[in-house]
C-alpha atoms as a PDB file:
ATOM      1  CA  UNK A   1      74.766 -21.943 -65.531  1.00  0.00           C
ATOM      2  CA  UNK A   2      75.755 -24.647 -62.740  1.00  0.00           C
ATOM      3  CA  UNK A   3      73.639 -24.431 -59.567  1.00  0.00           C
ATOM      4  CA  UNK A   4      75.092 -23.146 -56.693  1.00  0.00           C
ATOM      5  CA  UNK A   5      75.507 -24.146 -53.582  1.00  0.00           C
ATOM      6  CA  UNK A   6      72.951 -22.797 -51.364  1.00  0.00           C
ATOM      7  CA  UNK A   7      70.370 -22.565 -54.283  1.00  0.00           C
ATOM      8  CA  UNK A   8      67.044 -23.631 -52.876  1.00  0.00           C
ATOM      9  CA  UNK A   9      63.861 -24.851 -55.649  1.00  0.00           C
ATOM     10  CA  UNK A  10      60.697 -23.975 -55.195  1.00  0.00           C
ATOM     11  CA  UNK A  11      59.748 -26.859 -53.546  1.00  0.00           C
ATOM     12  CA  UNK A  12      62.645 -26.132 -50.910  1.00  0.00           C
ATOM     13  CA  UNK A  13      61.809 -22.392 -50.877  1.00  0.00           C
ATOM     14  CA  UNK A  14      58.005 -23.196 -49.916  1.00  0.00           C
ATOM     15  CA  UNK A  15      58.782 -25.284 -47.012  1.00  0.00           C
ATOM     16  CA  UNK A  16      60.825 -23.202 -45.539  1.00  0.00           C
ATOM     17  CA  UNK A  17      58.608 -20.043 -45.735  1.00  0.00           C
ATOM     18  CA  UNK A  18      55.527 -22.408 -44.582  1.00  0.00           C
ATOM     19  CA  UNK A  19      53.459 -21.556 -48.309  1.00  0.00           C
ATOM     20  CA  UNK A  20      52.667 -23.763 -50.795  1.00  0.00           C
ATOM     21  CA  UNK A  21      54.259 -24.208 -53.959  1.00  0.00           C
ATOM     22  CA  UNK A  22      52.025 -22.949 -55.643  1.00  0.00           C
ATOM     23  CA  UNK A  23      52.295 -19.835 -53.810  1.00  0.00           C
ATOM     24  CA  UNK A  24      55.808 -19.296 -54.388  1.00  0.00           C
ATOM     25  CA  UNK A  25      55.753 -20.181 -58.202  1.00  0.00           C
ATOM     26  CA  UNK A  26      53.081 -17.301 -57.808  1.00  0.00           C
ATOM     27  CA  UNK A  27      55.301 -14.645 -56.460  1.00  0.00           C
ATOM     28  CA  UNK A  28      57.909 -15.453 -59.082  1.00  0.00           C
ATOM     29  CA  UNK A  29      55.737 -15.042 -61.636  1.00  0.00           C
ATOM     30  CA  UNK A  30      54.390 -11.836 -60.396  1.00  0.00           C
ATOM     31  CA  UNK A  31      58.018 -10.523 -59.616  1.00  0.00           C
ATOM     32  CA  UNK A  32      57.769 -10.423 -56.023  1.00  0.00           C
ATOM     33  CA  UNK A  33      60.169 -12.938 -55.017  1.00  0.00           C
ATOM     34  CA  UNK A  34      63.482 -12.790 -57.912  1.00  0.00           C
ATOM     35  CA  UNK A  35      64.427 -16.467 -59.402  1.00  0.00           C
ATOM     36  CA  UNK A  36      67.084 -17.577 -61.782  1.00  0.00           C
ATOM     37  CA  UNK A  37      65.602 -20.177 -64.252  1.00  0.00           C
ATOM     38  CA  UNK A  38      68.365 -23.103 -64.172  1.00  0.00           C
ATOM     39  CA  UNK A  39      67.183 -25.916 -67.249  1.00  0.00           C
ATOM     40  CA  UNK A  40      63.338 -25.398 -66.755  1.00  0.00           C
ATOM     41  CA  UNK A  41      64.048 -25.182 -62.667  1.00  0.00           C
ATOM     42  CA  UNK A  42      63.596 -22.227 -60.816  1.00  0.00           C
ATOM     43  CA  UNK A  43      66.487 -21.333 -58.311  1.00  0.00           C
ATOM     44  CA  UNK A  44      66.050 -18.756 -55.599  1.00  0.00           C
ATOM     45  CA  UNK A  45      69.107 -17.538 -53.804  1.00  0.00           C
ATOM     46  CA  UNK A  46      68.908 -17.310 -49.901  1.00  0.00           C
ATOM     47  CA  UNK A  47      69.315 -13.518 -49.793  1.00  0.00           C
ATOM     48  CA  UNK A  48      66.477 -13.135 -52.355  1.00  0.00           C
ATOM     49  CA  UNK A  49      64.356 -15.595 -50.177  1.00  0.00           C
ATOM     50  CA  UNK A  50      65.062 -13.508 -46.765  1.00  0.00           C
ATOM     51  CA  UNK A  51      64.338 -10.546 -48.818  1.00  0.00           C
ATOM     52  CA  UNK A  52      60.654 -11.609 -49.889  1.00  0.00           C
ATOM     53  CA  UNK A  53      60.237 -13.135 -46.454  1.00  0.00           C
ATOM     54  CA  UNK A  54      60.921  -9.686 -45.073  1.00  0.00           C
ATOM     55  CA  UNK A  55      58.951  -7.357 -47.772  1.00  0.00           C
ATOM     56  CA  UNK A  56      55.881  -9.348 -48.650  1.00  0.00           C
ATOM     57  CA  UNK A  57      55.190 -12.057 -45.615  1.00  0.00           C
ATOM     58  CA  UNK A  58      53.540 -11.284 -42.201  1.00  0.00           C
ATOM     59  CA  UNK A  59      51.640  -8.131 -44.321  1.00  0.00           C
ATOM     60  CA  UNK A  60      47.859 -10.364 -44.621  1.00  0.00           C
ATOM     61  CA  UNK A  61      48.365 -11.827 -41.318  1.00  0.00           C
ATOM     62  CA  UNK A  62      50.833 -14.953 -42.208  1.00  0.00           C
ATOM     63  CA  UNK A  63      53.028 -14.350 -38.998  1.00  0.00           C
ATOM     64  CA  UNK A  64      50.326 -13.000 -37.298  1.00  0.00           C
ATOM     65  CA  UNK A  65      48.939 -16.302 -36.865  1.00  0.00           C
ATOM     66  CA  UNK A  66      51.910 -18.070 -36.002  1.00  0.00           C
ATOM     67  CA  UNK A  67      52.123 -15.744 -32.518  1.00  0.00           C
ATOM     68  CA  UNK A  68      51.588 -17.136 -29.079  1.00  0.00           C
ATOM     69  CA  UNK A  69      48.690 -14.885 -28.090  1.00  0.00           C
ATOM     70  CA  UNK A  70      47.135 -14.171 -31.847  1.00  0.00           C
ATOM     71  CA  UNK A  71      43.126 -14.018 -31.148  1.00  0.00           C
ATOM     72  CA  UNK A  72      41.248 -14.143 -34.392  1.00  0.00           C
ATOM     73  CA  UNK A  73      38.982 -10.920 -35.031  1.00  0.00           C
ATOM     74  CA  UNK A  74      35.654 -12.096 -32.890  1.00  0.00           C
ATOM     75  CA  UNK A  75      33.216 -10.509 -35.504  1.00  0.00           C
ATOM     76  CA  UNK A  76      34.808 -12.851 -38.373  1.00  0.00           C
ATOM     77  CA  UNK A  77      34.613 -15.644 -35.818  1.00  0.00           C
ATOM     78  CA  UNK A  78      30.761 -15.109 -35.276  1.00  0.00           C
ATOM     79  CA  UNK A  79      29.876 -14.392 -38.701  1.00  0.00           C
ATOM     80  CA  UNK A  80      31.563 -17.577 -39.919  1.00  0.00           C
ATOM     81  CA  UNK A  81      29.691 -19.966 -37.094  1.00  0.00           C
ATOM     82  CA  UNK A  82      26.539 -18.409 -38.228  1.00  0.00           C
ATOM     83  CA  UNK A  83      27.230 -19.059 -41.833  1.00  0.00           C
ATOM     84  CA  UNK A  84      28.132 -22.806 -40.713  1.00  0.00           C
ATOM     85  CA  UNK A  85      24.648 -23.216 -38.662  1.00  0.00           C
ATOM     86  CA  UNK A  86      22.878 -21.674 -41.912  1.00  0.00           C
ATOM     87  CA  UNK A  87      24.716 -24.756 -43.692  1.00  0.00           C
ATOM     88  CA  UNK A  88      24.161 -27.274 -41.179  1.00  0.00           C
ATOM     89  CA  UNK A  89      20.181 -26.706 -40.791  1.00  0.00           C
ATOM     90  CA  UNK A  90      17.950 -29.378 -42.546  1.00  0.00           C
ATOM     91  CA  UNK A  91      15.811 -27.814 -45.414  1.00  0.00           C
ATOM     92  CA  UNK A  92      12.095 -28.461 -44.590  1.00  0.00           C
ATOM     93  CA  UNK A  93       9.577 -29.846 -47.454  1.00  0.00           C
ATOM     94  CA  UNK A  94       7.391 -27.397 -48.633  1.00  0.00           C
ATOM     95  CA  UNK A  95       4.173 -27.941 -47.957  1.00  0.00           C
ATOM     96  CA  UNK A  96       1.649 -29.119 -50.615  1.00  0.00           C
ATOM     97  CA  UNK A  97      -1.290 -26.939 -51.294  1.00  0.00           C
ATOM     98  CA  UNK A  98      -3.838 -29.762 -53.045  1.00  0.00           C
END
């Protein structure tokens, strides 16, 4: 089966839904996003890629992020600088009981 123009690769479908490769490979494998194996390459079609993009992105807070006036959650915010201040305190010797 010749590739078509307009075919994108994984690689080309990743960058231009901002995810890693990895991530895309992912959703093929898992069915979420449809690809036509081409010689050991898989193709995506543009309609199948707009399709994912409109069913599966933007539902764990991918587009979210992306907005002008997105605030992060300010209870995930504290908890995570208290776990980095937990990290960045110096452990103290024990003291020796002799």
């Amino acid at each position: 089966m010749p590739v078509k123009e307009g075919w994108l690769t994984t690689a080309e479908a990743a960058e231009v839904l901002g995810l890693s490769q990895g991530t895309v490979k992912l959703a093929i494998t898992r069915g979420t996003l449809k690809a036509r194996k081409v010689s050991r390459i898989n193709m995506i079609t543009p309609e199948d890629l707009a399709e994912y993009r409109r069913e599966h992105l933007g539902k764990q807070g991918w587009d979210k992020r992306r907005d002008a006036g997105y605030q992060p959650d300010p209870k995930r915010k504290a908890r995570r600088e208290r776990a980095q201040a937990r990290q960045q305190q110096p452990v103290q010797p024990a003291e020796n009981k002799e």
